[in-house]
Protein backbone atom coordinates (compact mmCIF):
# COMPACT_ATOMS: atom_id res chain seq x y z
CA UNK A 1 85.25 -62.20 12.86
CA UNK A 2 86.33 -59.84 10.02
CA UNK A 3 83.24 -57.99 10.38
CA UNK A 4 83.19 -57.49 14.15
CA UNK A 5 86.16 -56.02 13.51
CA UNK A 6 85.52 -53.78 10.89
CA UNK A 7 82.64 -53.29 13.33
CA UNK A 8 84.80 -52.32 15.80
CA UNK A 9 87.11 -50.34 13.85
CA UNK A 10 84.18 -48.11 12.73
CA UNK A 11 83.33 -47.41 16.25
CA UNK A 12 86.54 -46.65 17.52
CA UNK A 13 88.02 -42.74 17.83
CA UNK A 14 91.75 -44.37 18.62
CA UNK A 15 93.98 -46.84 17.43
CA UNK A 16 97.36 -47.95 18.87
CA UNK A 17 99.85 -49.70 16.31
CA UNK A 18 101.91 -52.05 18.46
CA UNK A 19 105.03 -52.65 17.09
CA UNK A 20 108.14 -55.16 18.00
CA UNK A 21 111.68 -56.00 16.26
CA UNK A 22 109.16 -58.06 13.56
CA UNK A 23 107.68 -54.32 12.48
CA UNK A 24 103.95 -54.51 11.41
CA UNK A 25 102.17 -57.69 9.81
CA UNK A 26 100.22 -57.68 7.32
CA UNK A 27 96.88 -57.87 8.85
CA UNK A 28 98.35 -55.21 11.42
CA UNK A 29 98.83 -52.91 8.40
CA UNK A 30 95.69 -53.47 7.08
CA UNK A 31 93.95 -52.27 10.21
CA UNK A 32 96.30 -49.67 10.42
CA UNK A 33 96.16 -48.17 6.52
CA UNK A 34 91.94 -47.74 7.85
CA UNK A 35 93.17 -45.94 10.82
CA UNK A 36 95.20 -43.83 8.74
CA UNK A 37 92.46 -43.53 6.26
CA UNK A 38 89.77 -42.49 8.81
CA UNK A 39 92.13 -39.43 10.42
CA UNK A 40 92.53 -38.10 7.10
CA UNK A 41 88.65 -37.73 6.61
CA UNK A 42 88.36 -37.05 10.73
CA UNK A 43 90.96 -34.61 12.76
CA UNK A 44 89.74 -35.96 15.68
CA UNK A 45 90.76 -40.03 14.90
CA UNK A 46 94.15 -40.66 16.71
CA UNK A 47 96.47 -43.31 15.68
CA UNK A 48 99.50 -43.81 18.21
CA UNK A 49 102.38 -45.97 17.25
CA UNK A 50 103.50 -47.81 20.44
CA UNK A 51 107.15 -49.72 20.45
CA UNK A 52 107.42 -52.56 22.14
CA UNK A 53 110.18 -53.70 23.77
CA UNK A 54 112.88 -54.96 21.93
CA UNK A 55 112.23 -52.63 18.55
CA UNK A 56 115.27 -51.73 17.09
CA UNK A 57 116.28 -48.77 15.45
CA UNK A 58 116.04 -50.64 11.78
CA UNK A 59 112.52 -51.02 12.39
CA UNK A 60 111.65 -47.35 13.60
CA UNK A 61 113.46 -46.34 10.55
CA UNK A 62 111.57 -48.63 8.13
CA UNK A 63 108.10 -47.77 9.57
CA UNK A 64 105.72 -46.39 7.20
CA UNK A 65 105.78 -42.85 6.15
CA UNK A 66 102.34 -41.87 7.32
CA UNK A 67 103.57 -43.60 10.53
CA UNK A 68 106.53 -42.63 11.37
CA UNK A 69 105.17 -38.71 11.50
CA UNK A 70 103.31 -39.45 14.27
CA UNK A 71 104.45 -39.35 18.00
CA UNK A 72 104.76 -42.40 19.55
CA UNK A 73 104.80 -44.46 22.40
CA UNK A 74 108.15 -45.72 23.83
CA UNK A 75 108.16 -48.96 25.90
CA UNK A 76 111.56 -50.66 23.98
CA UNK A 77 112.86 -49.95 27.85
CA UNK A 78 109.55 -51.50 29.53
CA UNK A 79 106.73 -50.00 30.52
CA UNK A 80 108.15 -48.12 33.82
CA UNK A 81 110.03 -45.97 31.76
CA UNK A 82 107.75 -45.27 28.62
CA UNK A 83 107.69 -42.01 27.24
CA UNK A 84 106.03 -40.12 24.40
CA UNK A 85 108.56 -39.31 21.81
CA UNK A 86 108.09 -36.70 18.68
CA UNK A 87 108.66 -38.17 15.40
């Protein structure tokens, strides 16, 4: 399975980083540092943080650096009211 993803991950222009009150696992970060990676080498590679509900403010402010730049994706309200927030 690790190489259908890395399969995947190859072929993909966008990645969304999901993230709840738990903040990112490690496998989640994983994916996400090769995301990360692949928009340095590729302005065109997007990589969209998206909170989940329930995300506290501890965990927005602990996200990592190369993350927390980006604009995200606000569902911590559900997904009726999601917005796209600036860093």
């Amino acid at each position: 399975w690790q190489e259908a993803l890395e399969k995947a991950i190859d072929q993909s222009a966008t990645c969304g980083v999901c993230i709840s009150s738990s903040g990112i696992g490690p496998w989640h970060n994983e994916e996400m540092r090769v995301f990360l990676e692949k928009r340095v080498r590729n302005n065109s590679i997007r990589v969209i943080p998206i909170l989940l509900p329930g995300t506290d403010k501890e965990t927005i402010n602990n996200l990592p650096s190369f993350l927390s730049r980006l604009h995200y994706v606000d569902f911590r309200t559900g997904i009726a009211s999601a917005s796209i927030l600036p860093n």
